[in-house]
Structures are given as structure tokens and as C-alpha cells.
C-alpha atoms as a PDB file:
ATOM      1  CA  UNK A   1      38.521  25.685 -12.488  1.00  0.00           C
ATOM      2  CA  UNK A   2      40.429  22.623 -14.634  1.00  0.00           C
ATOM      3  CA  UNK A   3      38.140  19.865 -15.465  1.00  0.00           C
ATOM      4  CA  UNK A   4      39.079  17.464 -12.603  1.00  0.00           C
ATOM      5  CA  UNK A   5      39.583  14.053 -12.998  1.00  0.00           C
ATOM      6  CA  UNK A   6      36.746  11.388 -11.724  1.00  0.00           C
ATOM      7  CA  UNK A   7      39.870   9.124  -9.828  1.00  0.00           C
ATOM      8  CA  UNK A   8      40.949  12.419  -7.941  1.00  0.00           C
ATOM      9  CA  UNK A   9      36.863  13.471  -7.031  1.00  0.00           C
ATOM     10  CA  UNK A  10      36.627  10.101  -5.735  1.00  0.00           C
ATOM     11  CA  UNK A  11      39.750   9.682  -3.805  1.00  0.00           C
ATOM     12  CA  UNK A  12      39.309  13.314  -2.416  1.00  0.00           C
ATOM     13  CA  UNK A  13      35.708  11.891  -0.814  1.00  0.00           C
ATOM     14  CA  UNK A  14      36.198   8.993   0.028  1.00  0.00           C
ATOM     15  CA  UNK A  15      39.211  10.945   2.099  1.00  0.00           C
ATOM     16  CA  UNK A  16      36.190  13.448   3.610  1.00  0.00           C
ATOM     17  CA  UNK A  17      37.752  15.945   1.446  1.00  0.00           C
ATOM     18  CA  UNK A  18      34.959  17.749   0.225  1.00  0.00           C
ATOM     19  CA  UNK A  19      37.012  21.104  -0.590  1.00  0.00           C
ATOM     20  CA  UNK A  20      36.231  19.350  -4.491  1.00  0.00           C
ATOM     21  CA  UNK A  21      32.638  20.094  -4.229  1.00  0.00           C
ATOM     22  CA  UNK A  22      33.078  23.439  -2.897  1.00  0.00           C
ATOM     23  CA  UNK A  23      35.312  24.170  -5.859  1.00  0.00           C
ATOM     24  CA  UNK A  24      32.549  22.491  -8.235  1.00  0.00           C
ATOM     25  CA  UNK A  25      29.518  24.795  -6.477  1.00  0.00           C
ATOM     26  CA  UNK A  26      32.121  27.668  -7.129  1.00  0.00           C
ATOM     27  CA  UNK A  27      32.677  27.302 -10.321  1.00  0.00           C
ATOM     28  CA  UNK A  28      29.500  26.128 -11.729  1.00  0.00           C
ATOM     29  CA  UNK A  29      26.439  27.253  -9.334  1.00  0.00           C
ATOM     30  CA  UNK A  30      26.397  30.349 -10.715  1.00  0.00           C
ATOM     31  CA  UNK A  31      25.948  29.483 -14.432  1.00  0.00           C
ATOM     32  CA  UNK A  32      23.298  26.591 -13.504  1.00  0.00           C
ATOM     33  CA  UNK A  33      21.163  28.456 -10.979  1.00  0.00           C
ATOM     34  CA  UNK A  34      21.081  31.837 -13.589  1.00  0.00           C
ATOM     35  CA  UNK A  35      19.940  29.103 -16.066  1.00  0.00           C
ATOM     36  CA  UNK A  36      17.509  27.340 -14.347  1.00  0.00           C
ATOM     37  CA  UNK A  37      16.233  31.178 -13.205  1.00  0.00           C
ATOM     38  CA  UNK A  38      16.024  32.433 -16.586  1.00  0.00           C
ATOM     39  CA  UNK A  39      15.473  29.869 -18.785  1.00  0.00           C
ATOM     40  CA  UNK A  40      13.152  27.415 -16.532  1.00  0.00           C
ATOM     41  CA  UNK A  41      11.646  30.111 -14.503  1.00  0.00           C
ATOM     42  CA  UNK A  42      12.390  28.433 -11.164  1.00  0.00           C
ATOM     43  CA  UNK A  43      12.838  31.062  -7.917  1.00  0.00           C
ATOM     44  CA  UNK A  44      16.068  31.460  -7.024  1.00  0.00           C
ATOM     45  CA  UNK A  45      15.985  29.606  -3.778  1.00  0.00           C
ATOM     46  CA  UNK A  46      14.349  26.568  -5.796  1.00  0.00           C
ATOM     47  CA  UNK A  47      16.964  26.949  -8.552  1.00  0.00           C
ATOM     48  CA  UNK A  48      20.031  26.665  -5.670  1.00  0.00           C
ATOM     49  CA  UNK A  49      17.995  23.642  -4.049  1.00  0.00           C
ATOM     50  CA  UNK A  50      17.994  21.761  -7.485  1.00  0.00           C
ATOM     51  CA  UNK A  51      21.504  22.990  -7.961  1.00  0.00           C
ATOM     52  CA  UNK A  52      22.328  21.885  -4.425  1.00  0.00           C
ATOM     53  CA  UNK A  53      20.532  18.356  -5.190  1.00  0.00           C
ATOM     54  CA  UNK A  54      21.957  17.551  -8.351  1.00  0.00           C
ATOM     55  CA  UNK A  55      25.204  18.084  -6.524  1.00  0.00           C
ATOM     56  CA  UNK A  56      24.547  15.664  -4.374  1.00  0.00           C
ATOM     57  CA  UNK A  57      23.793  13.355  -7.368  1.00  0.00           C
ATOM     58  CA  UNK A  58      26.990  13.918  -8.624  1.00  0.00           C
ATOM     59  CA  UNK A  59      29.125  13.268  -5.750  1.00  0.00           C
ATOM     60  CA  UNK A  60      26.900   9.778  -4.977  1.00  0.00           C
ATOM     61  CA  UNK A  61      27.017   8.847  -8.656  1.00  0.00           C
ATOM     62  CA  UNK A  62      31.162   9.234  -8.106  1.00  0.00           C
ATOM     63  CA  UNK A  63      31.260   6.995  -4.846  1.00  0.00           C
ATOM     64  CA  UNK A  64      29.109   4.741  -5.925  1.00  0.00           C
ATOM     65  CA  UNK A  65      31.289   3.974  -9.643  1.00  0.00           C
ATOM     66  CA  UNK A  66      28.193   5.032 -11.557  1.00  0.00           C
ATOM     67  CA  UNK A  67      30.371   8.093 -13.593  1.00  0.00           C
ATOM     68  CA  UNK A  68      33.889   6.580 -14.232  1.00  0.00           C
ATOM     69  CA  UNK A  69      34.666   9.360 -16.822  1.00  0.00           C
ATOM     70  CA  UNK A  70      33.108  13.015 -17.697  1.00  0.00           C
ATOM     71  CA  UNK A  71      34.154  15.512 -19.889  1.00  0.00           C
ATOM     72  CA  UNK A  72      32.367  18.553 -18.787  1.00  0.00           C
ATOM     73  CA  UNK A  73      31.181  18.751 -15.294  1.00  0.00           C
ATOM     74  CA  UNK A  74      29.446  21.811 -15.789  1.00  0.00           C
ATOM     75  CA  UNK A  75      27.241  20.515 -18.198  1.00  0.00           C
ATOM     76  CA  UNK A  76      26.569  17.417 -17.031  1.00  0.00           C
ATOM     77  CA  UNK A  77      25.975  18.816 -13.815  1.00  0.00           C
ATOM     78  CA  UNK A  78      23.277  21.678 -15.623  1.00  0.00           C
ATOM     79  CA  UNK A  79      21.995  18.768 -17.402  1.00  0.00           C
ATOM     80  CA  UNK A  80      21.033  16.784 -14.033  1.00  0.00           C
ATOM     81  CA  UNK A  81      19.795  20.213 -13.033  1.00  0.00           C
ATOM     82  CA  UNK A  82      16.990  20.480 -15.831  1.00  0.00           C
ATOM     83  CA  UNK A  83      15.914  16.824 -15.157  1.00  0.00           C
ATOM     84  CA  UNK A  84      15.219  17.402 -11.750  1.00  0.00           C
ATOM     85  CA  UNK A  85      13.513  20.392 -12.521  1.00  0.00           C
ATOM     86  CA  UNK A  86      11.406  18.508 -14.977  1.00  0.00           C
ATOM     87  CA  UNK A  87      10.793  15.828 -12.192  1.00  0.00           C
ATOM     88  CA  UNK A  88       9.546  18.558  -9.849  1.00  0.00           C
ATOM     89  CA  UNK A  89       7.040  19.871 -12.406  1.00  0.00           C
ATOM     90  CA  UNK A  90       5.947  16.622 -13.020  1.00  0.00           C
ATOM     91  CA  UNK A  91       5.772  15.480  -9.476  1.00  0.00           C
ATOM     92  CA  UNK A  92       3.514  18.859  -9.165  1.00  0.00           C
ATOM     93  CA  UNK A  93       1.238  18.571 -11.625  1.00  0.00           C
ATOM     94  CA  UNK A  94       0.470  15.150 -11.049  1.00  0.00           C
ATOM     95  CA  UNK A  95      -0.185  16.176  -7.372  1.00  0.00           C
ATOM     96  CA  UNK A  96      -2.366  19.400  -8.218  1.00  0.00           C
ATOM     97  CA  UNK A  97      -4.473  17.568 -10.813  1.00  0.00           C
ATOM     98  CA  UNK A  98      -5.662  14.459  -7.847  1.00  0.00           C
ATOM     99  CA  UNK A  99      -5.634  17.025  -4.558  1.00  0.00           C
ATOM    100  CA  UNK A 100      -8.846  18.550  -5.377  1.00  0.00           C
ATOM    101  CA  UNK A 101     -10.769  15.362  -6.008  1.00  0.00           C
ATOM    102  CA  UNK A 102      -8.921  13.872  -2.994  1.00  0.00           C
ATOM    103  CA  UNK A 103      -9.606  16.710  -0.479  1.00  0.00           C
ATOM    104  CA  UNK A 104     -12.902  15.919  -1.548  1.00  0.00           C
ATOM    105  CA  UNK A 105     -13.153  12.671  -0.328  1.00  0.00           C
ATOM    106  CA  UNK A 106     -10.942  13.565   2.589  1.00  0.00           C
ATOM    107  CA  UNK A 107     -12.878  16.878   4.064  1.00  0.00           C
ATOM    108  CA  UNK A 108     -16.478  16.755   5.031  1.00  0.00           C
ATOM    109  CA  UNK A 109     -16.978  19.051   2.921  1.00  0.00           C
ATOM    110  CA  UNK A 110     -20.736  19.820   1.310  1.00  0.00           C
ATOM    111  CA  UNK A 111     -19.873  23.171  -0.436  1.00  0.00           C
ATOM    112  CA  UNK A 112     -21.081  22.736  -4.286  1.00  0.00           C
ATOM    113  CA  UNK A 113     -18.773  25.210  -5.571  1.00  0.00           C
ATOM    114  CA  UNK A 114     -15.983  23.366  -3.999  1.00  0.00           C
ATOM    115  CA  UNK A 115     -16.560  20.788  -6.834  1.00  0.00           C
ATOM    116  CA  UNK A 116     -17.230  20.749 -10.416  1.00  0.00           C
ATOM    117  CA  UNK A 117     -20.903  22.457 -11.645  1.00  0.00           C
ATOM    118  CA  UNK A 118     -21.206  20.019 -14.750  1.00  0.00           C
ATOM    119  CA  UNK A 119     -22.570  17.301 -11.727  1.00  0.00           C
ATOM    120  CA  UNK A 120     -25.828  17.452 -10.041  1.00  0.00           C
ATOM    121  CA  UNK A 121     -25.700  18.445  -6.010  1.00  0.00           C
ATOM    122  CA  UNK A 122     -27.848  15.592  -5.302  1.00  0.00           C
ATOM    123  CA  UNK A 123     -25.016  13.222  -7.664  1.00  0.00           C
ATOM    124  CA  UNK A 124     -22.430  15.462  -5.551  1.00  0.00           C
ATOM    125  CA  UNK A 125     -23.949  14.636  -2.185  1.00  0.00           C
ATOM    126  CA  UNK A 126     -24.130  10.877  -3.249  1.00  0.00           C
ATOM    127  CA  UNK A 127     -20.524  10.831  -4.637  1.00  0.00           C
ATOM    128  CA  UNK A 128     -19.470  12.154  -1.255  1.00  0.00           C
ATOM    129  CA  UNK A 129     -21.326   9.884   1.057  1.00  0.00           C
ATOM    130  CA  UNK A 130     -20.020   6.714  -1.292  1.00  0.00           C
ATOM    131  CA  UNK A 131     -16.283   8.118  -0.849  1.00  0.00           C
ATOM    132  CA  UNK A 132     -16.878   9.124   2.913  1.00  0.00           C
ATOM    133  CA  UNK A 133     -18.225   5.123   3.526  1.00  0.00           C
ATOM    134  CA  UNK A 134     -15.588   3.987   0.854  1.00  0.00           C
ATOM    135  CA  UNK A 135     -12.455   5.663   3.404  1.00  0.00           C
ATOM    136  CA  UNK A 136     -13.832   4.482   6.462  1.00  0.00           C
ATOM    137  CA  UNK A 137     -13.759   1.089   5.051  1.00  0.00           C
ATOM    138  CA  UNK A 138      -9.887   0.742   4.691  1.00  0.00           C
ATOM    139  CA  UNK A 139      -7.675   0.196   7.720  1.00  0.00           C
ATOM    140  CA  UNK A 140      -6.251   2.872   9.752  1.00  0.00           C
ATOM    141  CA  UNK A 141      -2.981   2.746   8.092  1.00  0.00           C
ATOM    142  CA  UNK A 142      -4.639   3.568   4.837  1.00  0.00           C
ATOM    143  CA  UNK A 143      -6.811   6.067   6.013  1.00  0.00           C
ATOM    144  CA  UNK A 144      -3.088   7.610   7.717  1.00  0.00           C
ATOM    145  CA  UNK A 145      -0.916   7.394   4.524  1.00  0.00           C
ATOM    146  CA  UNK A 146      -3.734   8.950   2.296  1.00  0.00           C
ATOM    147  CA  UNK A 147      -4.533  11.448   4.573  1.00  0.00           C
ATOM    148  CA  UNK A 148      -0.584  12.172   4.889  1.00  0.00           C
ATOM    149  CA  UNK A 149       0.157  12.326   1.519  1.00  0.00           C
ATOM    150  CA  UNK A 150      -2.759  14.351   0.143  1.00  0.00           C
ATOM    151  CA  UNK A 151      -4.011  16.304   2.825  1.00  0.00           C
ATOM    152  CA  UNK A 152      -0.842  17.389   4.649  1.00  0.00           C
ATOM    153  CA  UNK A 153       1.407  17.184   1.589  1.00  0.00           C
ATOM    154  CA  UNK A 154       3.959  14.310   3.618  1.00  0.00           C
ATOM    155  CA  UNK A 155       6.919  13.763   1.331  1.00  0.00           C
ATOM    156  CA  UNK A 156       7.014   9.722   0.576  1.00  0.00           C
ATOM    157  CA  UNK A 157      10.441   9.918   2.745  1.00  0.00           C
ATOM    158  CA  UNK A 158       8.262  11.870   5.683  1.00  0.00           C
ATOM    159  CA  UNK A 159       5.631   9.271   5.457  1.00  0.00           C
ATOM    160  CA  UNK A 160       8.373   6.213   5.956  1.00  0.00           C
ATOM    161  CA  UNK A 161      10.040   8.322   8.381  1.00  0.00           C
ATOM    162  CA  UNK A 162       6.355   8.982  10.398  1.00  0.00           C
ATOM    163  CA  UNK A 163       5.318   5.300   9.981  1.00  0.00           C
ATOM    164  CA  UNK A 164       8.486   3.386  10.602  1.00  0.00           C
ATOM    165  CA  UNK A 165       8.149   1.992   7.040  1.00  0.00           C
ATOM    166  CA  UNK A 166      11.752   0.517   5.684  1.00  0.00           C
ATOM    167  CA  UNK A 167      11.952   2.921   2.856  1.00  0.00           C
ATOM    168  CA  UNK A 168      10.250   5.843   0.739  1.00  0.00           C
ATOM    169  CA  UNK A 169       9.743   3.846  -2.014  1.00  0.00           C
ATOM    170  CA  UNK A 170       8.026   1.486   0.511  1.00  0.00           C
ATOM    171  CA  UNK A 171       5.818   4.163   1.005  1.00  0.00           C
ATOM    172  CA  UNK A 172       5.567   4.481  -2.554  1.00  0.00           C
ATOM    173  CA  UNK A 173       4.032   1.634  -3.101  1.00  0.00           C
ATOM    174  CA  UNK A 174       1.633   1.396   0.240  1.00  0.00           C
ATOM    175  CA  UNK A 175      -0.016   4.425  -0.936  1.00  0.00           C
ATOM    176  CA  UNK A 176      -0.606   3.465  -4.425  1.00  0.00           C
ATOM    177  CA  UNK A 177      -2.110   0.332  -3.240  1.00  0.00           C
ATOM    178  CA  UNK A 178      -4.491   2.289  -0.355  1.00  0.00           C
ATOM    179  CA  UNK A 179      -5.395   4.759  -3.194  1.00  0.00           C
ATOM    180  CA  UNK A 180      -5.654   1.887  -5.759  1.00  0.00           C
ATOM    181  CA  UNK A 181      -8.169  -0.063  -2.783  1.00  0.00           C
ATOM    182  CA  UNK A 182     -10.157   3.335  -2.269  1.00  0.00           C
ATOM    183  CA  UNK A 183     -10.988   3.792  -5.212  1.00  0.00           C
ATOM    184  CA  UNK A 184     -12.382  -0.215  -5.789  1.00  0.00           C
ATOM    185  CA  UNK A 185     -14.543   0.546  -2.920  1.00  0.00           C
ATOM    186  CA  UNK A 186     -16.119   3.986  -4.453  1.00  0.00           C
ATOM    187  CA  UNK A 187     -16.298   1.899  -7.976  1.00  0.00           C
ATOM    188  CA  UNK A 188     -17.850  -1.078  -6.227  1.00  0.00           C
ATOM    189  CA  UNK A 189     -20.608   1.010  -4.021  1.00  0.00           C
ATOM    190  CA  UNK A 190     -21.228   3.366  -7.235  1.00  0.00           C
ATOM    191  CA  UNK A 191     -22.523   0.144  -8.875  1.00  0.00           C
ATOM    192  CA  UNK A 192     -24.367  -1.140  -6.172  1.00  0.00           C
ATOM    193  CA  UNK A 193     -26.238   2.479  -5.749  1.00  0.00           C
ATOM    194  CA  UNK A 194     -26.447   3.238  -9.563  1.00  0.00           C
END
């Protein structure tokens, strides 16, 4: 495929055409999905969602006048591709390092090998009781969003969608403050009982 020009991308899409993306996935989803295969180590059917996703990046970035001029699709395109993936594995990490210490405070759950051995059962026991009376102290729609997000893995666009919030990044923010107010209540009772 010729490198196609940004005016005729746009044109064709603002038209509906979108016989220019199919040329674009044809041409380049094979090179970027390999890539991200072999060289990243994503699955395949992850590899074709980033490809699929970055994609859609590129056709949005086009309507909305954010890429007035590109020299090499492809590699901007495989470029967007690695960034995303680097998101994800971001994104994931962050989420597997807090979902054990959340399910803790989330399940009633007294099982000592659940949780770390450096800390006493009896400091275990106490640490859950504080965090058990800590989450029953916030309001329901705290107690929802957390349990949402950590619990049954919502995406912050599920959790808008579920709570008729305005937008994910409204979500966003509602569940940093609930955890952010959670965890000021298991500070503030910690004191009190230490």
C-alpha cells in the first residue's frame, strides 16, 4: 500500500468510507501484531486487540486534527502499538501489586497464609477488624466502586457505565478518593488502637 495522505484519510471518514482502514489493517496488522508477539510477548489475540485499539487511535487522532501530517503509518501506528502495550503492563502491575492487600480488606477472610508471615496473627486479626470497621464506615457508593474495581475487576468505563457516573475518568477520580478515605480511616483507628 502507498503511504496515503492525512487530507484523503480524513475526507474518506468523515464520508463513512472506512475501506482506508481496512487497507491500513491490511497492510500493516500483520507486521505489528508479529511484533508485538515476538518481541513484547503479548498472545496473539491481545496483540490484534492492541493492534485493533491503536487503530482506533489513529483514525480519532485524524478526525479530530490531532495528526495533520505522517510519514510512515506503519510505524507510527507500531509505535502507538508498544505504548499501549506498555500502558497495559503498567495498568497490570499496578493492579496485581494492591489486589491482594485489597481482597484483604474486602473478604472476610481469617486465613493466615492468605497474608504475609513477617506479621503476627493476632496483628493480622487486628489489621483486619480495623479495615473491616474502616469499609463499613464509608458510604455505600464507596463501599460499591471499591468493591467494583478491586474485587470484580470493573473497568473505570464499566464502573461509570454501572453507576450512571458522567465519565470514566469520573470514575477515576471517585475511586481514588474512596480508596484515598479508606485508607484515612484504617490510619486513623491504627493510631487510636496502637
Amino acid at each position: 500500500m502507498k503511504e496515503t495522505s492525512i487530507t484523503y484519510l480524513k475526507t474518506a471518514l468523515r464520508e463513512g468510507n472506512t475501506n482506508c482502514l481496512k487497507d491500513i489493517f491490511a497492510a500493516h496488522g500483520d507486521y505489528c501484531i508479529e511484533n508485538l508477539i515476538n518481541k513484547k510477548g503479548c498472545s496473539r489475540e491481545a496483540a490484534e486487540d492492541i493492534f485493533i485499539d491503536a487503530l482506533i487511535n489513529f483514525r480519532d487522532k485524524i478526525l479530530n486534527n490531532k495528526i495533520t501530517y505522517i510519514t510512515n503509518i506503519r510505524s507510527y501506528i507500531y509505535t502507538t502499538c508498544i505504548n499501549m502495550h506498555k500502558a497495559n503492563l503498567y495498568q497490570q502491575g499496578r493492579h496485581a501489586r494492591n489486589e491482594q492487600d485489597i481482597a484483604f480488606h474486602l473478604y472476610d477472610n481469617t486465613d493466615s497464609d492468605y497474608l504475609s508471615k513477617t506479621v503476627a496473627e493476632e496483628e493480622l486479626l487486628q489489621l483486619l477488624e480495623i479495615s473491616n470497621k474502616s469499609f463499613q464506615s464509608l458510604d455505600k457508593r464507596c463501599q460499591t466502586i471499591l468493591r467494583l474495581f478491586y474485587i470484580y475487576h470493573y473497568s473505570m468505563e464499566e464502573i461509570a457505565q454501572t453507576l450512571k457516573l458522567a465519565s470514566k475518568d469520573v470514575a477515576k477520580t471517585s475511586k481514588s478518593r474512596c480508596f484515598k478515605k479508606w485508607s484515612k480511616l484504617v490510619e486513623s483507628l491504627r493510631e487510636k488502637k496502637g
